[in-house]
Protein backbone atom coordinates (compact mmCIF):
# COMPACT_ATOMS: atom_id res chain seq x y z
CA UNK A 1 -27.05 -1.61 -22.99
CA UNK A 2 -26.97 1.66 -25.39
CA UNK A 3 -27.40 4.95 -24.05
CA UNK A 4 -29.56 7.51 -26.19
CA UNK A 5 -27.97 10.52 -27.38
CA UNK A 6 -28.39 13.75 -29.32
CA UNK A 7 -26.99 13.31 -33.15
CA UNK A 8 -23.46 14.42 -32.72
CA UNK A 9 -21.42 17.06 -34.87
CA UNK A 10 -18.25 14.91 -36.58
CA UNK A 11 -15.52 15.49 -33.80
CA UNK A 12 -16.59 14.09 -30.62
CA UNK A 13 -15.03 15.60 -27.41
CA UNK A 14 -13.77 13.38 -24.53
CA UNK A 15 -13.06 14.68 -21.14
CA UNK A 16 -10.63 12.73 -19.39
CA UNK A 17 -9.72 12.60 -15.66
CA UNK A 18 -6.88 10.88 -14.52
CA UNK A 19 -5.20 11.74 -10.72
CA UNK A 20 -1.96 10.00 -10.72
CA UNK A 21 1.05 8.28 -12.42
CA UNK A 22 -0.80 5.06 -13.23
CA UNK A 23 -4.07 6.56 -14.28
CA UNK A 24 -2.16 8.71 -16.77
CA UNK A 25 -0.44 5.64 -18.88
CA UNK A 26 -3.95 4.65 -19.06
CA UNK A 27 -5.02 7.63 -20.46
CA UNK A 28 -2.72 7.83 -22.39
CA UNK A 29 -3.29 4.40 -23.84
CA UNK A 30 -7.29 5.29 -24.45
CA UNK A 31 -6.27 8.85 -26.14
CA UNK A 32 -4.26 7.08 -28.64
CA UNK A 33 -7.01 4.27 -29.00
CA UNK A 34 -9.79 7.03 -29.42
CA UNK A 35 -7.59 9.08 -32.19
CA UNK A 36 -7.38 5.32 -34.76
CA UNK A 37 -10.70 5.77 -34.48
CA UNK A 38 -11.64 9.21 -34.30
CA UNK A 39 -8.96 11.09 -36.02
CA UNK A 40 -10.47 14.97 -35.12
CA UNK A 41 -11.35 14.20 -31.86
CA UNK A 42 -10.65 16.89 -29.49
CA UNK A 43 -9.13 15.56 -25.73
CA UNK A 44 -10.03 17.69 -22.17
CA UNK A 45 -10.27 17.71 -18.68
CA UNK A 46 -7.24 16.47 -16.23
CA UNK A 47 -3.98 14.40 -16.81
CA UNK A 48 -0.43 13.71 -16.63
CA UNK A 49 2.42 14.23 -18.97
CA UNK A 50 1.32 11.01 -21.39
CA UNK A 51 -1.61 12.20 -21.57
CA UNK A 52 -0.52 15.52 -22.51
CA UNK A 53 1.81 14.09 -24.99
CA UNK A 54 -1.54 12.60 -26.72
CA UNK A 55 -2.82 15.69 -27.07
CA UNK A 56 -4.99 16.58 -23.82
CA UNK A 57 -5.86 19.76 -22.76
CA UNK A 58 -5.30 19.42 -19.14
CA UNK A 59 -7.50 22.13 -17.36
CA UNK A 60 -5.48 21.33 -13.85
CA UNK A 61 -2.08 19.99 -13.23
CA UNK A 62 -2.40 16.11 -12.05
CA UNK A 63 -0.87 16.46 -9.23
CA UNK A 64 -3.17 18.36 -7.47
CA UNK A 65 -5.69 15.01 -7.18
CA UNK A 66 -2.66 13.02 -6.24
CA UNK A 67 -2.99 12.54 -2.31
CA UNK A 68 -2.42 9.29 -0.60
CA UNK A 69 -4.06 7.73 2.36
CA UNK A 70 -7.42 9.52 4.39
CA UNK A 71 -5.24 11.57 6.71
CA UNK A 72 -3.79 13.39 4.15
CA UNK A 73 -6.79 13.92 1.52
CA UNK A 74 -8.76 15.69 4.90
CA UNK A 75 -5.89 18.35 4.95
CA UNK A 76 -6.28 19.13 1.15
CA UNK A 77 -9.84 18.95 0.89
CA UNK A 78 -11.13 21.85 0.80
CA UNK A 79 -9.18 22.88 -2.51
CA UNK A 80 -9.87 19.24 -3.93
CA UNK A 81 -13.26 20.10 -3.39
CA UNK A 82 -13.15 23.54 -5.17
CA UNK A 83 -11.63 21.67 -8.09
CA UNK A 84 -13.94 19.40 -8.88
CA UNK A 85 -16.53 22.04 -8.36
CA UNK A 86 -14.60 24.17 -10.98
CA UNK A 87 -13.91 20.84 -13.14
CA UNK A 88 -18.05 20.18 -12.93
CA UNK A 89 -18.80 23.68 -14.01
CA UNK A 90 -16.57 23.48 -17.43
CA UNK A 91 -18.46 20.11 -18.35
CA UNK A 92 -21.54 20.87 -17.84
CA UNK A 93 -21.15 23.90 -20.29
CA UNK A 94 -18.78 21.75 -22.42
CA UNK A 95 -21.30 18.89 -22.34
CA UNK A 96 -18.41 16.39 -23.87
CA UNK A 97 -19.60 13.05 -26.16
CA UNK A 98 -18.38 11.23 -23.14
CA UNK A 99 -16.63 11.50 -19.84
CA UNK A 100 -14.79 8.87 -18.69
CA UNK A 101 -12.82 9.02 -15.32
CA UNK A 102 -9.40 6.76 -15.29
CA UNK A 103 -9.16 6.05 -11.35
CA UNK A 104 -9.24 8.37 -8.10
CA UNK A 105 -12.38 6.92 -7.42
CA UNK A 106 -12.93 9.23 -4.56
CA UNK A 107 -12.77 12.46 -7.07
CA UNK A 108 -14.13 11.25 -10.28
CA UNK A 109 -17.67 9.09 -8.89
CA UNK A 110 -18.69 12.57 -8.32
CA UNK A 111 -17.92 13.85 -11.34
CA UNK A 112 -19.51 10.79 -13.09
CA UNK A 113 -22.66 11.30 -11.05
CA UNK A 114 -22.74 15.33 -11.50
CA UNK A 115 -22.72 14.56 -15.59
CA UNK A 116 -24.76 11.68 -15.66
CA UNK A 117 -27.60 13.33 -13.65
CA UNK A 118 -27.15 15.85 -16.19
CA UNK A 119 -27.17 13.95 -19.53
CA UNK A 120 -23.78 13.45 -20.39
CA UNK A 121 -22.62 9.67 -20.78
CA UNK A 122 -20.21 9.11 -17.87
CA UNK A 123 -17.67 5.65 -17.84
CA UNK A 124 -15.23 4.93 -14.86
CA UNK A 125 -12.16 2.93 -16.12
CA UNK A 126 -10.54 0.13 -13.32
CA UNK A 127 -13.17 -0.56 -11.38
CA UNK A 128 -12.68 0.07 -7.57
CA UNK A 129 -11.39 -3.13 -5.83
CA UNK A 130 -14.62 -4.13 -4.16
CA UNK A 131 -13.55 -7.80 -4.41
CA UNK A 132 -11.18 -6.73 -1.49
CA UNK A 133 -13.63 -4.01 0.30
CA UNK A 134 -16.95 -2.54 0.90
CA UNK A 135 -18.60 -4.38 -1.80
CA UNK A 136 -21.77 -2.50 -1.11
CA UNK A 137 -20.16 0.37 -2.75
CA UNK A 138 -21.58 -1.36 -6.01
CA UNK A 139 -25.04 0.00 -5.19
CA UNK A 140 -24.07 3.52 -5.30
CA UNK A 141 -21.96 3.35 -7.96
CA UNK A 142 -25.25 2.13 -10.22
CA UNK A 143 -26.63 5.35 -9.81
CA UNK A 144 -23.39 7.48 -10.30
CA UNK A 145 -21.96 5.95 -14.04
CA UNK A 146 -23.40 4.52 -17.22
CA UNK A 147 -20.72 2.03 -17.10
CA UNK A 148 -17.30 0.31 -15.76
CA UNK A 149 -14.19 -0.72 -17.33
CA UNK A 150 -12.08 -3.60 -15.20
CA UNK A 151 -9.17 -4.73 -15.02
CA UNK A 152 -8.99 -8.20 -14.31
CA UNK A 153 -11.43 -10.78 -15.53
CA UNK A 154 -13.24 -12.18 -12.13
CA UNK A 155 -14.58 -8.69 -11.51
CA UNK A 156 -17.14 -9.19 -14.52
CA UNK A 157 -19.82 -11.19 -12.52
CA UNK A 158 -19.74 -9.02 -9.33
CA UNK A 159 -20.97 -5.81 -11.08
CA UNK A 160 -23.29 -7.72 -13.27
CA UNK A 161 -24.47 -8.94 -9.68
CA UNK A 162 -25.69 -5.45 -9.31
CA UNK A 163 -27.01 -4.42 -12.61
CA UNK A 164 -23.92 -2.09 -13.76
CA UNK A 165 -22.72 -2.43 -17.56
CA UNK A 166 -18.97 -3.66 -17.12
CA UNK A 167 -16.61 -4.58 -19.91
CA UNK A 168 -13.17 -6.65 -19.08
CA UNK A 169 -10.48 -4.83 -20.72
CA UNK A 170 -7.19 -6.52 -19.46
CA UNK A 171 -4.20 -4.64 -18.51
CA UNK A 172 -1.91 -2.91 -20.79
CA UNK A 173 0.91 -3.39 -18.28
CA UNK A 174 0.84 -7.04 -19.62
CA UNK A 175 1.18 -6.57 -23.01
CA UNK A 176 3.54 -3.78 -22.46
CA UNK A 177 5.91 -6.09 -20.60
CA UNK A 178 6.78 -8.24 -24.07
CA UNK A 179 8.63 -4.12 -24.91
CA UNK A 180 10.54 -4.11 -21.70
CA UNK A 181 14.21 -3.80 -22.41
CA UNK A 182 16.49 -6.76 -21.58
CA UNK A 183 18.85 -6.70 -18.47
CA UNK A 184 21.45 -6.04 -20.40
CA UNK A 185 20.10 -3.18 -22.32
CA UNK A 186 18.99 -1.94 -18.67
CA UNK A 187 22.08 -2.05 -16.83
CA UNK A 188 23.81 -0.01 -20.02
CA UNK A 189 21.32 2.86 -19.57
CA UNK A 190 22.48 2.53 -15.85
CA UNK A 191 25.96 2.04 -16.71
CA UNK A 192 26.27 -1.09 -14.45
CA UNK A 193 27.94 -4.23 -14.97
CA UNK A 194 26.11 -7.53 -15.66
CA UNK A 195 28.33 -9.19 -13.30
CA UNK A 196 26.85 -7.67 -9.86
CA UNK A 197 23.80 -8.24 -7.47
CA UNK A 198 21.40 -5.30 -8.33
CA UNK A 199 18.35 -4.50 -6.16
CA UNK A 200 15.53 -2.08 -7.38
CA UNK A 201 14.01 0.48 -4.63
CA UNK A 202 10.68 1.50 -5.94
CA UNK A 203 9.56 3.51 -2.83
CA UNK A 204 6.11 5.09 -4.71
CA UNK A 205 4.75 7.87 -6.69
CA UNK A 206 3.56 10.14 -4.31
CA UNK A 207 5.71 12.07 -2.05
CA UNK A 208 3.58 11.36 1.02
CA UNK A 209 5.49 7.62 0.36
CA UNK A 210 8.82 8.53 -0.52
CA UNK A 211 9.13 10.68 2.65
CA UNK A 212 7.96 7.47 4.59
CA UNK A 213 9.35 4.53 2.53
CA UNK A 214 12.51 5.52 1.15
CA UNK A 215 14.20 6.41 4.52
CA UNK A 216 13.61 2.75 5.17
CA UNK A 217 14.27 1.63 2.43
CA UNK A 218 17.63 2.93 2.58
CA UNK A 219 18.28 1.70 6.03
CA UNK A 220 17.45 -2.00 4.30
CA UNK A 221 19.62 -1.41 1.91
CA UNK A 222 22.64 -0.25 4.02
CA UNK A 223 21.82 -3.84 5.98
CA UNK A 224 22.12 -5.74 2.55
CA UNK A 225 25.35 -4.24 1.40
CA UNK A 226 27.08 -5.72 5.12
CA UNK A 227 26.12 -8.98 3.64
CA UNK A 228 26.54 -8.80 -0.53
CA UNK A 229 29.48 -5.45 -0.51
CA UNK A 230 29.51 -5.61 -4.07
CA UNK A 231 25.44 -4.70 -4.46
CA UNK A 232 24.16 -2.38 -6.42
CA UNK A 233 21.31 -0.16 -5.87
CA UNK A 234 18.80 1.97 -8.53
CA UNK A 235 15.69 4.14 -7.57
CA UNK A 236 13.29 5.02 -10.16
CA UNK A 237 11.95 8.26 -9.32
CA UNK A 238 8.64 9.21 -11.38
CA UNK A 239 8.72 13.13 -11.57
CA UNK A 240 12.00 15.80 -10.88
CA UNK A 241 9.87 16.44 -7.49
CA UNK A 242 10.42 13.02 -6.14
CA UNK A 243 13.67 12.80 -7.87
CA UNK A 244 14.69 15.77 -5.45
CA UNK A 245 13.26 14.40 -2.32
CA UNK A 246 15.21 10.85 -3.29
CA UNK A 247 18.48 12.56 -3.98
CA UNK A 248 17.99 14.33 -0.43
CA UNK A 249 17.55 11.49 1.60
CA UNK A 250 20.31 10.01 0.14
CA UNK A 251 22.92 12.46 0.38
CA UNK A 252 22.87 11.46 4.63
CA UNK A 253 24.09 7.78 3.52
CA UNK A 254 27.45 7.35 4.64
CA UNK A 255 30.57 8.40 1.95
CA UNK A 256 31.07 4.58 1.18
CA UNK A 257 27.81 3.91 0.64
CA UNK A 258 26.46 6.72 -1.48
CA UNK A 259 28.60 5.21 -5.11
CA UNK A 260 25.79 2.52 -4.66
CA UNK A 261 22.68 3.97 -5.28
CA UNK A 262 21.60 5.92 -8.36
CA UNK A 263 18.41 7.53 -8.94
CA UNK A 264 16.88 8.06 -12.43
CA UNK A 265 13.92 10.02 -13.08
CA UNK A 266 11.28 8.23 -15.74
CA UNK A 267 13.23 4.94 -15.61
CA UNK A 268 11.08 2.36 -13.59
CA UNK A 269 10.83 0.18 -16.82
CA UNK A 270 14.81 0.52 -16.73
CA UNK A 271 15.02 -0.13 -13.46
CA UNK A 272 12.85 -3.29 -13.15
CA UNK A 273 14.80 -4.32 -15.63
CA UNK A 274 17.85 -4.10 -14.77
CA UNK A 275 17.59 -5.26 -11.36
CA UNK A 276 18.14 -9.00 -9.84
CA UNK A 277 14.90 -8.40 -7.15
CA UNK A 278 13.18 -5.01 -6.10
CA UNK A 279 11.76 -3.32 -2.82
CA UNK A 280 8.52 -2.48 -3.85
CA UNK A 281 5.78 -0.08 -2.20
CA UNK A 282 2.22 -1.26 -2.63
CA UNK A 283 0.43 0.02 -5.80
CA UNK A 284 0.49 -0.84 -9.65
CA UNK A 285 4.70 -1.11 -9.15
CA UNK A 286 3.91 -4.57 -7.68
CA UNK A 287 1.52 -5.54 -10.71
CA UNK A 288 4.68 -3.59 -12.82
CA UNK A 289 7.34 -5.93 -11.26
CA UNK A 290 5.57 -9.47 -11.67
CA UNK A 291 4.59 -8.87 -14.99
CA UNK A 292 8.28 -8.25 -16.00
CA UNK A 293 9.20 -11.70 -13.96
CA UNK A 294 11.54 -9.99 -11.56
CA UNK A 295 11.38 -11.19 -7.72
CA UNK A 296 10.20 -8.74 -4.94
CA UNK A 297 9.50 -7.89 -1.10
CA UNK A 298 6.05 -5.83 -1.00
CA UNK A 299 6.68 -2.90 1.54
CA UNK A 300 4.26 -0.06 2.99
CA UNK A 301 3.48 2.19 5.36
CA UNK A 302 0.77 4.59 5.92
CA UNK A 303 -0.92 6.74 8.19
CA UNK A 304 -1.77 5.43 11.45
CA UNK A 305 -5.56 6.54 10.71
CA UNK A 306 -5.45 5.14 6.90
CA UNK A 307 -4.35 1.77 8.08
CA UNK A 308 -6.47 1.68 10.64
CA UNK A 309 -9.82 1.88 8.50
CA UNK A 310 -8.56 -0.31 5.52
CA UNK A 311 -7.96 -2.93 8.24
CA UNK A 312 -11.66 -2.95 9.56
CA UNK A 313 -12.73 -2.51 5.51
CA UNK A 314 -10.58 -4.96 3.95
CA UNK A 315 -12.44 -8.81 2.85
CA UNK A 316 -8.86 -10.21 1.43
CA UNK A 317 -5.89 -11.02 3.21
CA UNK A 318 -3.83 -9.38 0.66
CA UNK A 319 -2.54 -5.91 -0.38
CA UNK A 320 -0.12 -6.42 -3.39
CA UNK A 321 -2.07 -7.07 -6.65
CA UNK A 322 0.10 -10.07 -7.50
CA UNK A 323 -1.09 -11.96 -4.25
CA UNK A 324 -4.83 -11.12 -4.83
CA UNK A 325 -4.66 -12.72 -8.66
CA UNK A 326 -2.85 -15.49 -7.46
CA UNK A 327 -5.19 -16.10 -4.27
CA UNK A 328 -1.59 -17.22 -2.52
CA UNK A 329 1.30 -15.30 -0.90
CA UNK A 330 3.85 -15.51 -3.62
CA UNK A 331 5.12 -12.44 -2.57
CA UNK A 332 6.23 -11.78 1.13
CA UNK A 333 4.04 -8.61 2.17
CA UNK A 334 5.67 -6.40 4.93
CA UNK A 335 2.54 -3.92 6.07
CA UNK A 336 3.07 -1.15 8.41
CA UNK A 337 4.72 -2.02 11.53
CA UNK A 338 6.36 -5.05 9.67
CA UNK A 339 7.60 -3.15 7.82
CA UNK A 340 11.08 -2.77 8.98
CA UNK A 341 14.49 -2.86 7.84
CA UNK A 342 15.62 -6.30 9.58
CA UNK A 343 12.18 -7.83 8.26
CA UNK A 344 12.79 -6.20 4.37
CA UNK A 345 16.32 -7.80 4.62
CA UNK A 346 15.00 -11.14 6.29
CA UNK A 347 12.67 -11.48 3.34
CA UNK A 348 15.02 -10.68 0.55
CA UNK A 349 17.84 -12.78 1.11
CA UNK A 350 15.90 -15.96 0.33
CA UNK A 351 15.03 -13.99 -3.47
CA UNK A 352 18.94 -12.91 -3.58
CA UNK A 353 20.50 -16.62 -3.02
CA UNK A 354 17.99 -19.48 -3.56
CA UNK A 355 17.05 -20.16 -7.16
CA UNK A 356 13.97 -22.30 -6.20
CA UNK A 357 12.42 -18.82 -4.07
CA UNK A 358 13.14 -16.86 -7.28
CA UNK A 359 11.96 -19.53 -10.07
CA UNK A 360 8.81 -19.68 -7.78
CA UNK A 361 7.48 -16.10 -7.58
CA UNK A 362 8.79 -16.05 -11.69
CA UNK A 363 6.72 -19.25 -12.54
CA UNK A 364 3.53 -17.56 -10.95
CA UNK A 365 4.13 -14.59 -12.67
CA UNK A 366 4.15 -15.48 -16.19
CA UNK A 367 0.72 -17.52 -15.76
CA UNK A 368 -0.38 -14.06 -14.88
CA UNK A 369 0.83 -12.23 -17.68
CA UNK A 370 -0.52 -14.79 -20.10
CA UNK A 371 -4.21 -13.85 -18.51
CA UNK A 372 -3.75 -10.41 -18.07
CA UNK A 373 -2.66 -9.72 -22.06
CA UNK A 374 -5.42 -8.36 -23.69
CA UNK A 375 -5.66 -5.04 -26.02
CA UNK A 376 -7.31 -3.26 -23.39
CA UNK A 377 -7.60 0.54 -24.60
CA UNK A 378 -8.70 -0.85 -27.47
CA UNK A 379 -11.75 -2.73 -25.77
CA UNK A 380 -12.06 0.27 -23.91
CA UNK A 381 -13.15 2.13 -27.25
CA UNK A 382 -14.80 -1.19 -28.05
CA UNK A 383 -16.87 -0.40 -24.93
CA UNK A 384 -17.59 3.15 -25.50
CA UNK A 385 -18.98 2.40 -29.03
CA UNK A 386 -21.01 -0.40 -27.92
CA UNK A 387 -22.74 1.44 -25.18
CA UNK A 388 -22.85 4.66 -27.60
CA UNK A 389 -25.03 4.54 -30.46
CA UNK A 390 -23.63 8.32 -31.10
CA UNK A 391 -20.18 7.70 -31.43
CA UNK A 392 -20.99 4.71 -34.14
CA UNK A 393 -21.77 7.33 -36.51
CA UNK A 394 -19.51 9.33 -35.38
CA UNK A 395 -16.59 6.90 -36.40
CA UNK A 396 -18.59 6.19 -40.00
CA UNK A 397 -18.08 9.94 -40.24
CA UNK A 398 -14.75 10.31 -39.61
């Protein structure tokens, strides 16, 4: 499929959306992808701190779209809804080469729809997971984009099922594990020794989950270090916000306990690393940890209401992205009222002592690396250009 298009001056302009942590590696991965090729190219619309670093000009801080769960987008609403109104008005009179929204599928379909009703070429990079819910979603999303970027490589046929141009793109997350730093490297940035137990608490990027995870997560923790006194504990906290919140909750642990816990801010790489098995909330983390080869527990809670309708919505049995590749539970998943310190503890100890647990989520792991590897900002440009016939001649410009 190529879309027709005006001739273009020789700097094409790409708005960007992203709405959290994840979504702005990605961006930042398709920025740099989109400068190889199109050295002038000028970068808007809304992102993180990578994507920033790239060069966007974010219109809106990021962390205004980043709101977990249905309970708690209904109480921001209405000023979500005055930003993307705000967001629509600025493209419309930009009228960019292409728009291409990275995520937040709830904000950026929209969007998409808003520009492509208008004329501008409008992409949505990772797909929605209809493979696990409301697959009928696929026959609105025809009308709202000009095409999909996905993740993983069994989504292909579904959208083709519906007549929606799709490209596979991999996930950068797997190539970007072969730069992860090795344990030792790790545990110097932490200044730990190589010779103790250390267990990763990854309790989330939004602070809607830290509030709710990390309290337990600290109650699991306080049950582990009864049984291994010598543990270690690091928390990789994505922003100084959720570093603060972190450092909060753990100033109640008791004076013995607090020397074993650190929190970093912008380490999770580190602290994956580093660590013998992690507590992971639900979310790319999990995809994160596997693809590194280091043993986890899956953990979340949400609200009452969220969990509720994903329950009644959901077609797989599984939450954590390493479970739904594998079509198996490699990795123990404790969902809300599971979720609990006795269970987190239960389910770790095999991962802590038994070599055959561990070797068996790691074995599983590194098949899924190998199929997940693929240059995927790359074939996201790859996409672009194909669908495009503008910014061909764009790039023999430039």
């Amino acid at each position: 499929m190529e879309l027709s298009a005006e001739p273009m001056a020789r700097c094409p302009v790409f708005a960007l959306v992203a709405g959290e942590t994840s979504g702005d590696q990605l961006g930042a991965g398709v920025i740099r992808a989109l400068k190889q090729r199109y050295p002038q190219a000028r970068f808007v619309g809304i992102g993180g701190p990578e994507m920033m670093a790239e060069g966007l000009e974010s219109w809106y801080p990021m962390s205004r779209l980043s709101v977990m769960g249905l309970f708690e987008v209904l109480k921001h609403l209405p000023g979500l809804l005055r930003l993307r109104r705000q967001l629509i008005h600025r493209l419309r009179s930009l009228r960019p080469t292409a728009f291409i929204g990275i995520d937040a599928p709830d904000f950026n379909f929209t969007v998409e729809a808003r520009l492509k009703a208008d004329g501008v070429p409008a992409f949505h990079y990772v797909g929605p997971s209809v493979w696990a819910w409301r697959e009928h979603r696929l026959k609105k999303i025809r009308e709202q984009v000009d095409g999909v970027f996905v993740l993983f490589p069994f989504e292909t046929s579904l959208y083709e099922r519906y007549g929606i141009p799709v490209k596979y793109v991999g996930h950068y997350m797997a190539a970007e594990s072969h730069q992860a730093p090795l344990k030792s490297q790790a545990r110097e940035t932490w200044g730990l020794s190589e010779k103790v137990s250390v267990t990763g608490l990854l309790p989330g990027s939004r602070s809607a989950e830290i509030s709710v995870m990390m309290p337990l997560y600290l109650q699991a923790a306080g049950l582990l270090l009864n049984r291994y006194p010598t543990m270690q504990f690091v928390i990789a906290a994505v922003n100084e916000q959720a570093c603060a919140m972190i450092k909060g909750q753990l100033a109640n642990l008791a004076a013995w306990q607090q020397p074993h816990f650190q929190v970093k801010t912008g380490q999770v790489k580190t602290a994956i690393a580093a660590s013998d098995q992690l507590i992971v909330t639900s979310g790319t983390a999990t995809l994160q940890t596997a693809l590194m080869q280091r043993p986890f527990v899956l953990a979340i809670k949400v609200h009452p209401l969220s969990y509720w309708l994903m329950k009644r919505l959901a077609t797989t049995p599984w939450v954590g992205l390493p479970n739904v590749l594998a079509q198996q539970s490699v990795v123990p998943e404790l969902i809300q009222h599971e979720a609990t310190p006795l269970k987190l503890v239960q389910q770790l100890i095999p991962l802590i002592d038994s070599p055959q647990a561990r070797e068996h989520q790691i074995s599983v792991f590194a098949q899924q690396q190998v199929a997940l590897e693929q240059p995927s900002a790359e074939r996201v440009v790859d996409g672009l250009v194909a669908w495009l016939p503008s910014l061909r001649s764009a790039g023999d410009a430039s």
